[in-house]
N, C-alpha and C. Protein backbone atom coordinates (compact mmCIF):
# COMPACT_ATOMS: atom_id res chain seq x y z
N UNK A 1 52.94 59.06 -77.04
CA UNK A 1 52.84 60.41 -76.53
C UNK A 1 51.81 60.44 -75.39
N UNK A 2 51.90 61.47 -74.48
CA UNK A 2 51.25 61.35 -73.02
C UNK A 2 49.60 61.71 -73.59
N UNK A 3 48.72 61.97 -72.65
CA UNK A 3 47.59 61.96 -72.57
C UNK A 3 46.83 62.66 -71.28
N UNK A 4 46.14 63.60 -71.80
CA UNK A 4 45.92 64.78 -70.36
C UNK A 4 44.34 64.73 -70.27
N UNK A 5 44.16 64.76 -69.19
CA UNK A 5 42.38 64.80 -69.20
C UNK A 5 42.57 66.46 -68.33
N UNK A 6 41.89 67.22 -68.61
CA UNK A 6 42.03 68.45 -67.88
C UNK A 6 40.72 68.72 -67.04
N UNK A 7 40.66 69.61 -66.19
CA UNK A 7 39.20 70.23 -65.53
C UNK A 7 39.42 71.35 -64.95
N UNK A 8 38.54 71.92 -64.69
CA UNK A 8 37.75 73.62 -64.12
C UNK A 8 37.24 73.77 -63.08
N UNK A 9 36.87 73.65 -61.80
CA UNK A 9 35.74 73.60 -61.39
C UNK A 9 36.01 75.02 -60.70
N UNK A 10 34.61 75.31 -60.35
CA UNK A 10 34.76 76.23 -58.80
C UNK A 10 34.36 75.45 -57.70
N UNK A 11 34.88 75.84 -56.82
CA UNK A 11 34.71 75.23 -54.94
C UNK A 11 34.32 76.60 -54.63
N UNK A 12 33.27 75.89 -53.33
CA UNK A 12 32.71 77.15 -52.47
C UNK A 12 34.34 77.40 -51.58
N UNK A 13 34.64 78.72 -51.25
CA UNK A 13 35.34 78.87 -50.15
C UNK A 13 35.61 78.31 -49.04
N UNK A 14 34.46 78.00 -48.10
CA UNK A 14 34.13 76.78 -47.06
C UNK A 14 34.01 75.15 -47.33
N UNK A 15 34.65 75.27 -48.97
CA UNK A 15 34.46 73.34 -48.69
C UNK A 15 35.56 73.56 -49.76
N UNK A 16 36.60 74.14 -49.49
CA UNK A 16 38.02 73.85 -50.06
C UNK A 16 38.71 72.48 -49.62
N UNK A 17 38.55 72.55 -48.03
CA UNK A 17 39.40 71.61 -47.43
C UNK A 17 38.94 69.96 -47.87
N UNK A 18 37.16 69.99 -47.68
CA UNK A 18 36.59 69.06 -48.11
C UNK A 18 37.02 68.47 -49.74
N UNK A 19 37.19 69.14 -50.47
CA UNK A 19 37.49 69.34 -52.13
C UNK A 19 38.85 68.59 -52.05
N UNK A 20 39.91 69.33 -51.11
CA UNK A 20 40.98 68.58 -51.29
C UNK A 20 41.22 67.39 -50.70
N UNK A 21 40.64 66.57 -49.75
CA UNK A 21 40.07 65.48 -49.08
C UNK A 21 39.67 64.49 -50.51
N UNK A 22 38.84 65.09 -50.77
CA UNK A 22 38.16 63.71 -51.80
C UNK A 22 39.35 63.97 -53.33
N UNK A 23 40.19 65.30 -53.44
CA UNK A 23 40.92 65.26 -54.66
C UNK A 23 42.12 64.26 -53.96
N UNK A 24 42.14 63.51 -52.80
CA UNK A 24 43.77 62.86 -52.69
C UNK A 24 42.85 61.66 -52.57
N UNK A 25 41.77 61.50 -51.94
CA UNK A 25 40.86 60.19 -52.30
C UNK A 25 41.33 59.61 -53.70
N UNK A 26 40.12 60.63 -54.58
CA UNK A 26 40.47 60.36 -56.18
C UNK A 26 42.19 60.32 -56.95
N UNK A 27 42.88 61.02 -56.01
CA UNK A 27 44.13 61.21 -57.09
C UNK A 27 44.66 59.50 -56.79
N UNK A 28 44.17 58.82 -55.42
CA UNK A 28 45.21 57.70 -55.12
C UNK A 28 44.62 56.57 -55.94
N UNK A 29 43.02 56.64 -56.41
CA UNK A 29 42.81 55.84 -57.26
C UNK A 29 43.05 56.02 -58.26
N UNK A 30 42.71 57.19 -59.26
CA UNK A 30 43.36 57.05 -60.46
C UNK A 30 44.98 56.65 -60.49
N UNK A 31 45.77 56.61 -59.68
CA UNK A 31 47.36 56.37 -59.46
C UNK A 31 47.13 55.30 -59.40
N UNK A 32 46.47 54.64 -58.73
CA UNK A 32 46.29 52.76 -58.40
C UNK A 32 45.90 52.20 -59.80
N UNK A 33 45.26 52.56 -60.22
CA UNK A 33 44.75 52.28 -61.69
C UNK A 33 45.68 52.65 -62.93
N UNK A 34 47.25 53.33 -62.58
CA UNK A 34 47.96 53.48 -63.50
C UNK A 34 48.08 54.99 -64.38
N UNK A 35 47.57 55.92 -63.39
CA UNK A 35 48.11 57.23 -64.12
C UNK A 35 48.76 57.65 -63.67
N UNK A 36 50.00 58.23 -64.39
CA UNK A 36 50.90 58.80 -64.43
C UNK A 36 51.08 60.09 -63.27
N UNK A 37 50.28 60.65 -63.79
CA UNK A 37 50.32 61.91 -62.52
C UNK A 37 48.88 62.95 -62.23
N UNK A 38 48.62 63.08 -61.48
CA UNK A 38 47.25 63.38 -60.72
C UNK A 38 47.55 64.85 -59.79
N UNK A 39 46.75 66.24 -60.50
CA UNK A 39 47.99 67.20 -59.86
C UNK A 39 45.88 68.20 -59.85
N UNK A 40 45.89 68.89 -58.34
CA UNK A 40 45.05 69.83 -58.20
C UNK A 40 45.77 71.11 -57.68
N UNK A 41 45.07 72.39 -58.76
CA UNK A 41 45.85 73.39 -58.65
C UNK A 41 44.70 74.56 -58.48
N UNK A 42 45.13 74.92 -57.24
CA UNK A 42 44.02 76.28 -56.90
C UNK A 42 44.43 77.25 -57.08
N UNK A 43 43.44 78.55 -57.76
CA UNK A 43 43.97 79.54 -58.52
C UNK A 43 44.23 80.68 -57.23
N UNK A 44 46.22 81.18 -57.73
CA UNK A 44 46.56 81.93 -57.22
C UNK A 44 46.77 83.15 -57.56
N UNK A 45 47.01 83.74 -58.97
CA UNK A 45 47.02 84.61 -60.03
C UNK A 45 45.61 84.64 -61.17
N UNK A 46 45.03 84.50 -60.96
CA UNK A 46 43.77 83.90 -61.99
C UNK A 46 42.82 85.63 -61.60
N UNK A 47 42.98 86.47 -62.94
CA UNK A 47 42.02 87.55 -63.19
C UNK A 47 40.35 87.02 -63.73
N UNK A 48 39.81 87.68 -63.90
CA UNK A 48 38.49 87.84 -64.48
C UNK A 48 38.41 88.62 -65.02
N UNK A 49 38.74 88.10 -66.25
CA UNK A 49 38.86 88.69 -67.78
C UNK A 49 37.87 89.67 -68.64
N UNK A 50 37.72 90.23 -69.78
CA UNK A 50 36.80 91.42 -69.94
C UNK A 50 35.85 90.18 -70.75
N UNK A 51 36.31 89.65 -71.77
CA UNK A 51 35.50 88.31 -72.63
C UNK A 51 35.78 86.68 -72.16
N UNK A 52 36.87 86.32 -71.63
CA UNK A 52 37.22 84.95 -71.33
C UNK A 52 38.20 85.03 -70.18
N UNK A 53 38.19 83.62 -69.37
CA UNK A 53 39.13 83.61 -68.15
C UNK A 53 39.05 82.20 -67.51
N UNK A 54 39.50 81.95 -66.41
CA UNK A 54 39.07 80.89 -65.61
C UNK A 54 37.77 81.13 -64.92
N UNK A 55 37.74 82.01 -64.13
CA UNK A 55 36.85 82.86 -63.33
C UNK A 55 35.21 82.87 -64.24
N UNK A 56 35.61 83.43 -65.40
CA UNK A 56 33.92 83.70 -66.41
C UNK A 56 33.54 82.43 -66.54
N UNK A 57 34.70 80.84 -67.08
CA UNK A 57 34.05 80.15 -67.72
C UNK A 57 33.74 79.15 -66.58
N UNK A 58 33.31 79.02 -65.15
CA UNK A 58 32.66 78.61 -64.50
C UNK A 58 31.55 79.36 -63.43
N UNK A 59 31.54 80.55 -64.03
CA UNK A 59 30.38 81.98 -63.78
C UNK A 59 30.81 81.45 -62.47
N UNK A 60 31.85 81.76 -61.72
CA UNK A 60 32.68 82.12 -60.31
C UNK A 60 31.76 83.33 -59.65
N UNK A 61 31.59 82.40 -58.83
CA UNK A 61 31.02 83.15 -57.47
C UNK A 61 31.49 84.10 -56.77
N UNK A 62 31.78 85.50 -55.94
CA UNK A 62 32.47 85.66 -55.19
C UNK A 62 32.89 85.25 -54.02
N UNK A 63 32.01 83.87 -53.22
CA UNK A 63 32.69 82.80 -52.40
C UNK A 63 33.19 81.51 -52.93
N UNK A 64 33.75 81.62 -54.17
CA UNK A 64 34.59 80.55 -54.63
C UNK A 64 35.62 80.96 -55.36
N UNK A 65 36.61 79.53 -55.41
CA UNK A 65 37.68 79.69 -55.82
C UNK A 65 37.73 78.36 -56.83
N UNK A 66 38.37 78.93 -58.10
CA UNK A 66 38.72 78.11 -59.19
C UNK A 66 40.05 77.10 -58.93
N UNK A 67 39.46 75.74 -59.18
CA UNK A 67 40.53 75.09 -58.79
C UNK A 67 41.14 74.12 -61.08
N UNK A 68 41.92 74.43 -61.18
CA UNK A 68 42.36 73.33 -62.50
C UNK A 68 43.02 72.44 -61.85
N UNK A 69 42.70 71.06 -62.78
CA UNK A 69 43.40 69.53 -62.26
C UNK A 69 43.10 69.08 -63.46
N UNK A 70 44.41 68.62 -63.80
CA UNK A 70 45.20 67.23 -64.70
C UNK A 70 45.14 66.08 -64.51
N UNK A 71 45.12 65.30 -65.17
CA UNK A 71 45.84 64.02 -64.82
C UNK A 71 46.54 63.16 -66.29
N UNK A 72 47.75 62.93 -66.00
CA UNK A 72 47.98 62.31 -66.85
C UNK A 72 48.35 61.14 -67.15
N UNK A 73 48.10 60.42 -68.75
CA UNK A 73 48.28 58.92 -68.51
C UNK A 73 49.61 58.96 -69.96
N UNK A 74 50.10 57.91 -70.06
CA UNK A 74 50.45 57.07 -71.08
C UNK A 74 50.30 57.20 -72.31
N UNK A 75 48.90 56.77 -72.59
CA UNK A 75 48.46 57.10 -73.79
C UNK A 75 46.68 57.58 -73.68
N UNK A 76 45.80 57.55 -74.63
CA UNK A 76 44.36 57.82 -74.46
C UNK A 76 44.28 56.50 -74.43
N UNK A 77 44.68 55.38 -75.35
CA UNK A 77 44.09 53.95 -75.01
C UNK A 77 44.46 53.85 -73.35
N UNK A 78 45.60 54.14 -72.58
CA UNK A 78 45.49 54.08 -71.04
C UNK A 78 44.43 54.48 -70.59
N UNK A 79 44.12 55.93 -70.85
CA UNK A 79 43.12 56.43 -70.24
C UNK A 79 42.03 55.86 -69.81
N UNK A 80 41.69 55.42 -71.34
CA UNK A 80 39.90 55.13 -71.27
C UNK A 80 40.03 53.55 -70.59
N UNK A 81 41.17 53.10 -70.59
CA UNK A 81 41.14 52.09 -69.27
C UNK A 81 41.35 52.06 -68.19
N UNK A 82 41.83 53.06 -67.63
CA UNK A 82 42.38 53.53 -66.44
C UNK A 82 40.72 54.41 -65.61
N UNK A 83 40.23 55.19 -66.87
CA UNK A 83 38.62 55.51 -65.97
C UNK A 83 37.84 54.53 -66.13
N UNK A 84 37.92 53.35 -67.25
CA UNK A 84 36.77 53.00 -66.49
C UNK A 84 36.86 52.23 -65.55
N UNK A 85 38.39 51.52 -65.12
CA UNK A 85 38.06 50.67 -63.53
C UNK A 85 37.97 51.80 -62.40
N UNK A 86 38.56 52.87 -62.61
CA UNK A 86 38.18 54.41 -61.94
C UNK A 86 36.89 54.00 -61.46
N UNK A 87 35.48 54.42 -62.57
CA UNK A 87 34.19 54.44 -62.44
C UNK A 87 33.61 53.48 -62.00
N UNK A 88 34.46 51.83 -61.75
CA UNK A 88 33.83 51.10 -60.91
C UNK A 88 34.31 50.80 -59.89
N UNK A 89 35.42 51.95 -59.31
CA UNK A 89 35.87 51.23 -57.87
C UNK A 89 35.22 52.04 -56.80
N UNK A 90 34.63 50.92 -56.43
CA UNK A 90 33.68 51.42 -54.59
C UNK A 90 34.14 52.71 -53.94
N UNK A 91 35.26 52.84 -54.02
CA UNK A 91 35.18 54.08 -53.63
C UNK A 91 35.03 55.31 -53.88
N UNK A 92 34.65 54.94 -55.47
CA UNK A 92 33.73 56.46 -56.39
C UNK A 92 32.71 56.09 -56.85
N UNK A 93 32.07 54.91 -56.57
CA UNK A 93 31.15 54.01 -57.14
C UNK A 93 29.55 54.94 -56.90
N UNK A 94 29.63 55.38 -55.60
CA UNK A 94 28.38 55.93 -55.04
C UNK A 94 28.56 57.76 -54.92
N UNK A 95 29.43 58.38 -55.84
CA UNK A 95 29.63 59.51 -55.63
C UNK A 95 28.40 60.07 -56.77
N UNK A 96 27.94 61.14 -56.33
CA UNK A 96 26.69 61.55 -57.18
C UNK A 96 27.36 63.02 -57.76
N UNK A 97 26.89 63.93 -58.66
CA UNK A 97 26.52 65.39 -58.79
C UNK A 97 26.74 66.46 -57.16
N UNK A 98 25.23 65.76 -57.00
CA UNK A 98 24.96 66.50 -55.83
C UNK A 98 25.86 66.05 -54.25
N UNK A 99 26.80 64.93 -54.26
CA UNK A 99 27.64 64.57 -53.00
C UNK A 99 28.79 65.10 -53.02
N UNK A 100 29.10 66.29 -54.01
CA UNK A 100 30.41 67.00 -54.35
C UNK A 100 30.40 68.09 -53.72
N UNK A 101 31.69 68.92 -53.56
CA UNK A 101 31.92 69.74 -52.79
C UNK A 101 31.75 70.82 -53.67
N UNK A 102 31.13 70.70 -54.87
CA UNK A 102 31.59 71.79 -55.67
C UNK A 102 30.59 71.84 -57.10
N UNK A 103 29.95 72.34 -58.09
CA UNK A 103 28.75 72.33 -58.33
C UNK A 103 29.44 71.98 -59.64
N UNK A 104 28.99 70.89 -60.02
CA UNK A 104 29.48 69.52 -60.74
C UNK A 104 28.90 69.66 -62.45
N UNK A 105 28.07 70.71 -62.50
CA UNK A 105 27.15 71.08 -63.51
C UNK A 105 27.76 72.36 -64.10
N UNK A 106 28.85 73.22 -63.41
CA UNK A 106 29.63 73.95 -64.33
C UNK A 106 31.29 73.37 -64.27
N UNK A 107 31.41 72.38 -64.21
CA UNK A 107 32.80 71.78 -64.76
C UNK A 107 33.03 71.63 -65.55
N UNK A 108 33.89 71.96 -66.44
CA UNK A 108 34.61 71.87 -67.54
C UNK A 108 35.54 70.87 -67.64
N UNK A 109 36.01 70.32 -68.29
CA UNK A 109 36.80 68.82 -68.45
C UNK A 109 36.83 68.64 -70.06
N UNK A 110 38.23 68.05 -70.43
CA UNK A 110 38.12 66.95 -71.60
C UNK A 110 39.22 66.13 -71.73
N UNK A 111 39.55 65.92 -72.49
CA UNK A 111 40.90 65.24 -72.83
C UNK A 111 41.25 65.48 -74.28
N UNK A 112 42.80 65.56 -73.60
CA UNK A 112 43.84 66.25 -74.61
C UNK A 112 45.12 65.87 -75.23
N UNK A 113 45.66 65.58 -76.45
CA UNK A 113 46.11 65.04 -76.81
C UNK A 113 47.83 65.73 -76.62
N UNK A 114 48.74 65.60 -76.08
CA UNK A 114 49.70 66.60 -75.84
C UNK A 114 50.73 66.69 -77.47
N UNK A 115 50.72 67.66 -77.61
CA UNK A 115 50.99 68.31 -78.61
C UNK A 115 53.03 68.79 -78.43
N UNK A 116 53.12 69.23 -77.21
CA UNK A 116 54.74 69.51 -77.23
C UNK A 116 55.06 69.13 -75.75
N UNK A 117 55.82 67.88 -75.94
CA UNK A 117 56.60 67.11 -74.49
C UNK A 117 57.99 67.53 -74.53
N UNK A 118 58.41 68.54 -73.40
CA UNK A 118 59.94 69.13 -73.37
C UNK A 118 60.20 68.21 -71.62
């Protein structure tokens, strides 16, 4: 059964373009490394909810925009092999917190076990 790593972030407004630059960077390595599919999705319908939302659970700025991204593998044993030659290839090797387009300290992320494949 497949295997989903999910994420949250907000992007400032002015470093969207930058965001999607380094998300086709990253999507071509995790693909090189064997995942399945590598998908960034910027919110087009996305409210701000009265208790929960996309928007609340990265305390969204009013110059940003919530972006969700997937990726999926195979299995979780893929996964956790697939990030870690991820985490040592040079070309994410030297990426920090602070060299992101996007504030790296309210991202949300995990991985998920898929539950219904239609």
């Amino acid at each position: 059964m497949p295997y989903v790593d999910g994420f949250i972030v907000a992007v400032p407004k002015s470093k969207v373009d930058d965001y999607k630059r380094l998300a086709r960077k990253a999507g071509k390595i995790w693909k090189k490394y064997g995942a399945l599919e590598f998908k960034e999705c910027i919110a087009d319908d996305v409210k701000k909810g009265k208790l929960t939302s996309f928007p609340r659970s990265v305390k969204l700025k009013p110059n940003e925009v919530v972006f969700f991204s997937y990726i999926v593998y195979k299995s979780r044993r893929d996964r956790d092999r697939i990030n870690a030659k991820v985490m040592k290839d040079p070309l994410l090797a030297n990426m920090t917190l602070d060299s992101m387009p996007f504030d790296g300290k309210r991202m949300i992320y995990g991985g998920f076990k898929v539950a219904v494949d239609l």
